[in-house]
Protein backbone atom coordinates (compact mmCIF):
# COMPACT_ATOMS: atom_id res chain seq x y z
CA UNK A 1 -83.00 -43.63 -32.41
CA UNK A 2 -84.07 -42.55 -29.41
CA UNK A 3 -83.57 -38.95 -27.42
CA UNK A 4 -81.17 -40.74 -24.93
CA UNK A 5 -78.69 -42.01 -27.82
CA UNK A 6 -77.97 -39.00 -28.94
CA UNK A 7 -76.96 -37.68 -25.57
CA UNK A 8 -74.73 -40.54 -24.17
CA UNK A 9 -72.25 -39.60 -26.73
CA UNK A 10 -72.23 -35.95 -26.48
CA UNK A 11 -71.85 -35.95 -22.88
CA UNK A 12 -69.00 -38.25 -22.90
CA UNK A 13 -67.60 -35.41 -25.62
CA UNK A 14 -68.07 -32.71 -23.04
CA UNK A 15 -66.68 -34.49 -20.36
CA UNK A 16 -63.36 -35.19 -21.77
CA UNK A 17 -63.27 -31.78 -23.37
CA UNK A 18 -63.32 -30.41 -19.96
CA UNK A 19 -60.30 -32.86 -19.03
CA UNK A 20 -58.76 -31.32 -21.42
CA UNK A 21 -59.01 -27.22 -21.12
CA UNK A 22 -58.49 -28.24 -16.89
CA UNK A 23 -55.05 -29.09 -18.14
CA UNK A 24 -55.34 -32.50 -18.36
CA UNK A 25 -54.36 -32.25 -14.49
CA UNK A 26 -56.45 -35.10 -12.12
CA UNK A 27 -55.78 -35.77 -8.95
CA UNK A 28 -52.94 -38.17 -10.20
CA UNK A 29 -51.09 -35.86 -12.05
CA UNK A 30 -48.56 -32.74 -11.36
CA UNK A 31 -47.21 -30.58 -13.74
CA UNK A 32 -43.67 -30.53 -14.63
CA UNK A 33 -41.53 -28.15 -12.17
CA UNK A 34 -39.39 -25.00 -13.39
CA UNK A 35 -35.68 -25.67 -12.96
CA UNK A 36 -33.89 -23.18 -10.73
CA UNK A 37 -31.33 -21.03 -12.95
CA UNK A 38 -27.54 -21.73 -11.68
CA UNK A 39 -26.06 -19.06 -10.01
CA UNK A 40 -23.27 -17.19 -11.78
CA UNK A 41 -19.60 -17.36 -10.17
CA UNK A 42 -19.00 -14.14 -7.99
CA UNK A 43 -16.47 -12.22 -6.43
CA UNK A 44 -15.96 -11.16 -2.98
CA UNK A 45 -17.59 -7.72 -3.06
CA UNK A 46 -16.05 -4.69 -2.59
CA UNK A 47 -17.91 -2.22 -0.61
CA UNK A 48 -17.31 1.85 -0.07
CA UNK A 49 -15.52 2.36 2.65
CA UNK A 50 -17.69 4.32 6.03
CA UNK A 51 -16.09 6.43 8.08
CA UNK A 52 -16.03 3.87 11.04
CA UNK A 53 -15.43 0.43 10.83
CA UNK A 54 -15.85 -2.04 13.53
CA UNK A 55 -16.11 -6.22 13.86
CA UNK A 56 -18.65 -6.60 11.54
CA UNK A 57 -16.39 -5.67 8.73
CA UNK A 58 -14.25 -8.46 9.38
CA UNK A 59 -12.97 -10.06 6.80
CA UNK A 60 -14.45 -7.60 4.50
CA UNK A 61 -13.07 -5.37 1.35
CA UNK A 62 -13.48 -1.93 0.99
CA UNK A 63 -13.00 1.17 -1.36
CA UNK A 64 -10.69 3.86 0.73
CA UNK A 65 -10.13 7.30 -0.63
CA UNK A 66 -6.10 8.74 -0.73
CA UNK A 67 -5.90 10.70 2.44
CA UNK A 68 -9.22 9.77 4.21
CA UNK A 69 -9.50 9.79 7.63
CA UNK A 70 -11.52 6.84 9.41
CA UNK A 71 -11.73 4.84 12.67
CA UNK A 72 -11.67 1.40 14.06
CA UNK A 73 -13.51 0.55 16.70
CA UNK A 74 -12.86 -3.38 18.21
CA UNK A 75 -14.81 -4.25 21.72
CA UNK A 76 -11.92 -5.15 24.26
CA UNK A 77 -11.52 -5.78 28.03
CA UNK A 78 -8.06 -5.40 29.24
CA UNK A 79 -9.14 -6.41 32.90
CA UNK A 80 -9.41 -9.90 31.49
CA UNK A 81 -5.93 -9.66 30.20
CA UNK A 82 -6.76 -9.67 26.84
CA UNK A 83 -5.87 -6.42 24.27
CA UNK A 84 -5.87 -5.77 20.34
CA UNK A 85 -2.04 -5.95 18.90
CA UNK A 86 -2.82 -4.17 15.15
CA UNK A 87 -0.67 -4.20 12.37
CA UNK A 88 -0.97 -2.33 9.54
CA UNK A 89 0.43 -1.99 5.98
CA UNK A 90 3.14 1.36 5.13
CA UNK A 91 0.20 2.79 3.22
CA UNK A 92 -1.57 3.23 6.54
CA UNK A 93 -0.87 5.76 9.21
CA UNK A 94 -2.18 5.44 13.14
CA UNK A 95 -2.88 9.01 14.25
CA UNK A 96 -4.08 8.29 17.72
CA UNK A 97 -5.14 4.92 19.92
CA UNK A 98 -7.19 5.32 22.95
CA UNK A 99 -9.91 3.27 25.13
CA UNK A 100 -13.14 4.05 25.98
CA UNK A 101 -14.46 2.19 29.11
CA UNK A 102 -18.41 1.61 28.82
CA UNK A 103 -18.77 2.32 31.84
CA UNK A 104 -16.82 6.25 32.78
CA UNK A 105 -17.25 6.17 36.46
CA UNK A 106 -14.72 3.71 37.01
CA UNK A 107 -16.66 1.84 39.98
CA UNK A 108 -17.82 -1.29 37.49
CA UNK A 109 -14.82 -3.76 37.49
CA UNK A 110 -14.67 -5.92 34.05
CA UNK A 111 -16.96 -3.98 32.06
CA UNK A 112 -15.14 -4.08 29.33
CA UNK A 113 -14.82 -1.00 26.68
CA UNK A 114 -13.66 -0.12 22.96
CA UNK A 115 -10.51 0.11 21.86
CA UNK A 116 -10.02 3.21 19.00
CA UNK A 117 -7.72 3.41 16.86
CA UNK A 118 -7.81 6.66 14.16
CA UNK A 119 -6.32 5.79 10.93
CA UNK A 120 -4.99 7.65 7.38
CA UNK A 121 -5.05 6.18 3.92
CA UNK A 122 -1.30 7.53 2.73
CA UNK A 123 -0.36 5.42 0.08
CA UNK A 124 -2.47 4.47 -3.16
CA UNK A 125 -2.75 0.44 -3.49
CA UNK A 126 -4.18 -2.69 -1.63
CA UNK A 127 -3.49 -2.29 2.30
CA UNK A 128 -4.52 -4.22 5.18
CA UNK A 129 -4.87 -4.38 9.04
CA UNK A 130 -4.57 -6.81 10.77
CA UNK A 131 -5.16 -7.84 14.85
CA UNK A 132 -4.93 -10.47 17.57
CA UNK A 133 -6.87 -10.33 20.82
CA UNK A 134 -4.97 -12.25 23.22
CA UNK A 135 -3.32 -11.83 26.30
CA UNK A 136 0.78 -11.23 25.66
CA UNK A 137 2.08 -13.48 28.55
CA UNK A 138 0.34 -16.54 26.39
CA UNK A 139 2.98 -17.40 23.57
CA UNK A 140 0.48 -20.31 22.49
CA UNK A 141 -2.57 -19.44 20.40
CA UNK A 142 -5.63 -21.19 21.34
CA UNK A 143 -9.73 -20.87 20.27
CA UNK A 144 -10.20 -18.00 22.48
CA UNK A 145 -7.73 -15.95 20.17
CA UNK A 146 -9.57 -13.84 18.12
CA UNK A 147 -8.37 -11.95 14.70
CA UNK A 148 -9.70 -9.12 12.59
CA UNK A 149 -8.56 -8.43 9.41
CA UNK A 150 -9.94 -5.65 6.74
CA UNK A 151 -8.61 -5.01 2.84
CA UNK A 152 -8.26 -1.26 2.08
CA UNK A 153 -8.12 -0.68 -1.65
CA UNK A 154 -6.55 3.29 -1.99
CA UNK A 155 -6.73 5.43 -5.07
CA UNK A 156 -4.78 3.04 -7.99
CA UNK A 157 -2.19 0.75 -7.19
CA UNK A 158 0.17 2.51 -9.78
CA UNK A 159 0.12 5.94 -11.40
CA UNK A 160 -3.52 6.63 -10.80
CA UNK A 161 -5.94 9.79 -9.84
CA UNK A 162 -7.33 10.58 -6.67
CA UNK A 163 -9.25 12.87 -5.83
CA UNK A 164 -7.97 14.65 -2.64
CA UNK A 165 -8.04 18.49 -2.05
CA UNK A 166 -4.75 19.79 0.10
CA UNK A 167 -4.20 22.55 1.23
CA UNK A 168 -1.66 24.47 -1.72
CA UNK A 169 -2.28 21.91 -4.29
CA UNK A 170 -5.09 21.20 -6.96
CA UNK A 171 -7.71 18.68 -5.38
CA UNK A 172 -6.79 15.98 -8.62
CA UNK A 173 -3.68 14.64 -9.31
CA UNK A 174 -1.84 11.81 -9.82
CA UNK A 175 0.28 9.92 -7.44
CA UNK A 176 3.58 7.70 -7.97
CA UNK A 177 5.24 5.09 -6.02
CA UNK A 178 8.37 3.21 -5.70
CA UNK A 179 6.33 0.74 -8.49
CA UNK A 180 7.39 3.92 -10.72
CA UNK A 181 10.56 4.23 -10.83
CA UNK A 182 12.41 4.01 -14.40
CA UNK A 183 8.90 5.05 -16.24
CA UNK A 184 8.03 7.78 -17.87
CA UNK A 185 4.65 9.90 -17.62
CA UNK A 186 2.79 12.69 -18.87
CA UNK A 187 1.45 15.78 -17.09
CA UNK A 188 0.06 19.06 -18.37
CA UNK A 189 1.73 22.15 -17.87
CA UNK A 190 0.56 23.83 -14.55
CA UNK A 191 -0.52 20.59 -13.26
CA UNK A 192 0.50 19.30 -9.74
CA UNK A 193 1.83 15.44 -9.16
CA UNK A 194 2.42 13.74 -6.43
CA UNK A 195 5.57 11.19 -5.14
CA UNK A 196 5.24 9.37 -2.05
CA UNK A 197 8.36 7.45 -1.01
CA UNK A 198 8.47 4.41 2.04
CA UNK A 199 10.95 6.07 4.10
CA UNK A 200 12.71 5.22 7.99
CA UNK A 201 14.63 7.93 9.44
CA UNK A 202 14.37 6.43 13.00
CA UNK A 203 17.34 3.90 11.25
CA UNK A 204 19.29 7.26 9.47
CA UNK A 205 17.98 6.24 6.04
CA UNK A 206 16.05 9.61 4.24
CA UNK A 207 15.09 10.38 0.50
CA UNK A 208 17.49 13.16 -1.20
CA UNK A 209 14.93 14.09 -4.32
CA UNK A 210 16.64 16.37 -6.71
CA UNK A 211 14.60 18.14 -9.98
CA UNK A 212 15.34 19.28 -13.30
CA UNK A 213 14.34 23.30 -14.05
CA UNK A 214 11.11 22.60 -15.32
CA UNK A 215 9.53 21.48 -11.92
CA UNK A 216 8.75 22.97 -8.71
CA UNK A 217 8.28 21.64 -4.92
CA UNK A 218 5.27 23.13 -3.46
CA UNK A 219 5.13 20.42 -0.37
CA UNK A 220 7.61 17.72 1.35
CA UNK A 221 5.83 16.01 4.24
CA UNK A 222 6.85 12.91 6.05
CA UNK A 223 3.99 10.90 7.34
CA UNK A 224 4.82 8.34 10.11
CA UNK A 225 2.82 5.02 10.35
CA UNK A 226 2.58 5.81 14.25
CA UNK A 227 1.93 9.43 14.65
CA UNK A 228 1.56 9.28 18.28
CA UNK A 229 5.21 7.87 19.17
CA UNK A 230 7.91 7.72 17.16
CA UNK A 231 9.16 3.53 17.15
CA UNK A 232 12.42 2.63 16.05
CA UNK A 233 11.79 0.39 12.50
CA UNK A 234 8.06 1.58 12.26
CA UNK A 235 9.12 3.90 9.09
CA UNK A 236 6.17 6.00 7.48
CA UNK A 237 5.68 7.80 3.94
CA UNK A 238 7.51 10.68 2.84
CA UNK A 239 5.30 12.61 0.11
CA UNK A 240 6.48 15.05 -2.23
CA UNK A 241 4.06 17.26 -4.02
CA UNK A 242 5.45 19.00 -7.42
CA UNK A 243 4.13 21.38 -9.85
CA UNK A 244 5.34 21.56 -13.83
CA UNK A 245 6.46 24.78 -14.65
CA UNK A 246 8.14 24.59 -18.37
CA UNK A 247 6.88 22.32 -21.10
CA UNK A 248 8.95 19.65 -22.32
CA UNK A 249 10.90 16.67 -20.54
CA UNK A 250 11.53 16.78 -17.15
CA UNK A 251 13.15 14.88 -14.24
CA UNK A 252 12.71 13.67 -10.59
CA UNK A 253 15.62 11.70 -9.04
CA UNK A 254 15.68 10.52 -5.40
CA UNK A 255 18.64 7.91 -3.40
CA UNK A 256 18.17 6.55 -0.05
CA UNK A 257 21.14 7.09 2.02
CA UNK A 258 22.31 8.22 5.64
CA UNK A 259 23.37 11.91 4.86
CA UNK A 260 26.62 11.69 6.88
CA UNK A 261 28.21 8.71 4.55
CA UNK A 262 30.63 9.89 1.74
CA UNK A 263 28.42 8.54 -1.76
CA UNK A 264 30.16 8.18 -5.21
CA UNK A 265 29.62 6.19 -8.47
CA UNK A 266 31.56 2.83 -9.30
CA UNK A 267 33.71 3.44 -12.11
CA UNK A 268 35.66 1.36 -14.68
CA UNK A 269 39.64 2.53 -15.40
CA UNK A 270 41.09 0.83 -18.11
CA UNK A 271 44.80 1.40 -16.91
CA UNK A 272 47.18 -1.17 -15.89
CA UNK A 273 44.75 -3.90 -16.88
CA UNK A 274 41.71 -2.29 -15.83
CA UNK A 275 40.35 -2.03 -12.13
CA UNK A 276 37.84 -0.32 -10.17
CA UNK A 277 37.65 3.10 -8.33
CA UNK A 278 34.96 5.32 -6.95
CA UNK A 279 34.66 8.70 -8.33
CA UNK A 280 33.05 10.53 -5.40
CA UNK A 281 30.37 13.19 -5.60
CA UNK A 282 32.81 15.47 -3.28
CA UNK A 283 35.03 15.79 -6.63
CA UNK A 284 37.73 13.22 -5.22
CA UNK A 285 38.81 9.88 -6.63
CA UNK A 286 38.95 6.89 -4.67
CA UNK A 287 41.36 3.49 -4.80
CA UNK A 288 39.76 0.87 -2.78
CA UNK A 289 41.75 -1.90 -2.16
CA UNK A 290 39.02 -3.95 -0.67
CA UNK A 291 36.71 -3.69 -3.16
CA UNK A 292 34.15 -6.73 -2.51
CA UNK A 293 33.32 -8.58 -5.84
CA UNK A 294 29.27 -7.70 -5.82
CA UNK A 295 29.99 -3.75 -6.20
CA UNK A 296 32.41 -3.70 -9.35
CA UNK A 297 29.32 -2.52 -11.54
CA UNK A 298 29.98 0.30 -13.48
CA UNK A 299 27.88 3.19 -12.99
CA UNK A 300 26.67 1.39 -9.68
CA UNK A 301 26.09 4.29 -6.71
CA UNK A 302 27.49 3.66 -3.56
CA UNK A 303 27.21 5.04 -0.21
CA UNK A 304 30.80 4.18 1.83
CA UNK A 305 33.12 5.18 4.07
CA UNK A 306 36.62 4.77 4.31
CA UNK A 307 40.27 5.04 5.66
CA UNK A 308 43.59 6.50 3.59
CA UNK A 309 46.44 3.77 2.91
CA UNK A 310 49.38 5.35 4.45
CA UNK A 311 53.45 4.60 3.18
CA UNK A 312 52.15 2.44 0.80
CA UNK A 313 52.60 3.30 -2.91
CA UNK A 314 49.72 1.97 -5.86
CA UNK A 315 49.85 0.79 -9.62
CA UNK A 316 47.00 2.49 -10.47
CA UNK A 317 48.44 6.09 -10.85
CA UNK A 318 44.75 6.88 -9.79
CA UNK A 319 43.27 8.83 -6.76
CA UNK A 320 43.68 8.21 -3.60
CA UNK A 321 44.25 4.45 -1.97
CA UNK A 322 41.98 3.92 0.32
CA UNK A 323 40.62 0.69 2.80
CA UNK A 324 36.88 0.57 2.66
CA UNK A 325 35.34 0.68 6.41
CA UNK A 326 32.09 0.54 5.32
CA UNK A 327 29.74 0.05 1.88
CA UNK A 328 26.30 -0.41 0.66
CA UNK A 329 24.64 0.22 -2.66
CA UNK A 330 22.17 3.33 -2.61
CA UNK A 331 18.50 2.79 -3.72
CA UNK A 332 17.33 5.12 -5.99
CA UNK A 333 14.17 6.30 -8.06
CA UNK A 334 14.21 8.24 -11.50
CA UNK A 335 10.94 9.60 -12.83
CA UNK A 336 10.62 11.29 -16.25
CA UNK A 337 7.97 13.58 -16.36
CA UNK A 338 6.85 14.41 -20.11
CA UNK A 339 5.21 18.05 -19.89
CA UNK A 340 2.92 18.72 -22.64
């Protein structure tokens, strides 16, 4: 055999062992890709809230401190006819509004400015704000309206910590709400807690908060929603701040009347078949003889006023007969306050 068959073969072995360790890849042939990976579900992000906020936040969610301060700043030109109309949620209170013109000399007409507003978180929970540009005379909203709207998430939305130092208190404590009425809740001895109560004297309506022994008030401030004008129906936040002073259980109990109304509980006498009165809180007993249907409720506390039944003689044998001018039920809230 000659030299040359012996090296046909073994160069046809090297060339397809090169095929081979290439990858077996020729100019005819691509290698498999890498599927993507699926993206996972996700939730609209929640960001930490900056101490400004302006159009780009639009839409957005945010983390908000109890008690922090912030602005928001929306572009506007009012010689165009167009201005922001905000609305914002009772945990949420408006300290000032102003504009700033861009242009302070007052000599360019339609340059346009930014409307301020300067804003308090006052309430723990999810608020919101919410704004229209458009010009008030138009009743009919078209594409060049324009809305902002921003989620605030405060503190805990029920019975949570936050940290916020004020001035006579301890800078942690917790914070109830109307959602907390009827529960009951621990705090140490020494400790400081916080109530904060939707509340709209402009209409006559106030919290009356009364406490067991074992607590103290150290602050009662009511925070309007519009700090720089008082508007009939805009309400606010009344916040009570209390410190436990004896261990054991204690008590917070609030209504939500008008002051100058006489208030009384509903009460059950079984005599002459059984009727209704009011036993009032000024010591007196009370015969209604208009009595609608929805209040006989035992127990149920009333806020009424009313006029005495003159040369007329009753039944009942019991207090004093009376025609009912005016009566409402009275909201109240009851927190127990376990002090270990």
């Amino acid at each position: 055999m000659s030299m040359r068959t012996y090296l046909t073969p073994l160069l046809a072995f090297a060339c397809i062992s090169a095929v081979f360790l290439a990858g077996c890849s020729g100019p005819g042939v691509q290698p498999l890709p890498t599927p993507a990976p699926t993206p996972a579900p996700t939730q609209a992000p929640v960001y930490p809230a900056p101490n400004s906020f302006s159009q780009t936040d639009n839409g957005g969610t945010y983390n908000v401190s109890l008690d922090e301060e912030f602005e928001l700043r929306l572009p506007e030109n009012p010689t165009t006819g167009y201005t922001w109309v905000l609305s914002v949620t009772d945990g949420l209170s408006i300290s000032n509004e102003t504009y700033l013109p861009d242009d302070t000399s007052g000599k360019l007409v339609g340059s346009g400015g930014t409307r301020v507003w300067s804003l308090k978180a006052v309430q723990p929970g999810v608020q919101t704000i919410s704004g229209i540009y458009s010009r008030p005379w138009e009743s009919r909203r078209d594409a060049s309206t324009l809305f902002f709207n921003l989620t605030l998430i405060v503190g805990e939305s029920s019975c949570g910590s936050a940290t916020c130092p004020v001035e006579g208190v301890s800078a942690r404590f917790h914070v109830y709400t109307e959602g907390d009425t009827g529960t009951t809740v621990q705090e140490g001895h020494g400790e400081t807690f916080n109530i904060r109560l939707r509340e709209n004297p402009t209409t006559g309506y106030s919290w009356n908060l009364s406490i067991s022994d074992g607590l103290g008030r150290t602050r009662d401030e009511y925070i309007p929603s519009q700090v720089g004008g008082q508007i009939v129906g805009g309400g606010g936040i009344h916040s009570f701040y209390f410190v436990t002073t004896n261990a054991g259980e204690q008590k917070v109990m609030g209504e939500y009347r008008r002051p100058w109304l006489k208030s009384g509980t509903i009460t059950r006498v079984d005599l002459e078949g059984g009727f209704f009165g009011i036993m009032g809180d000024d010591g007196k007993k009370y015969d209604p003889l208009n009595l609608d249907a929805r209040f006989q409720k035992d127990g149920l506390r009333v806020a009424f006023d009313a006029e005495p039944v003159k040369d007329m003689a009753s039944i009942h044998m019991w207090g004093t007969m009376v025609n009912l001018v005016q009566i409402e039920e009275i909201p109240g809230f009851t927190l127990t306050v376990m002090v270990v």
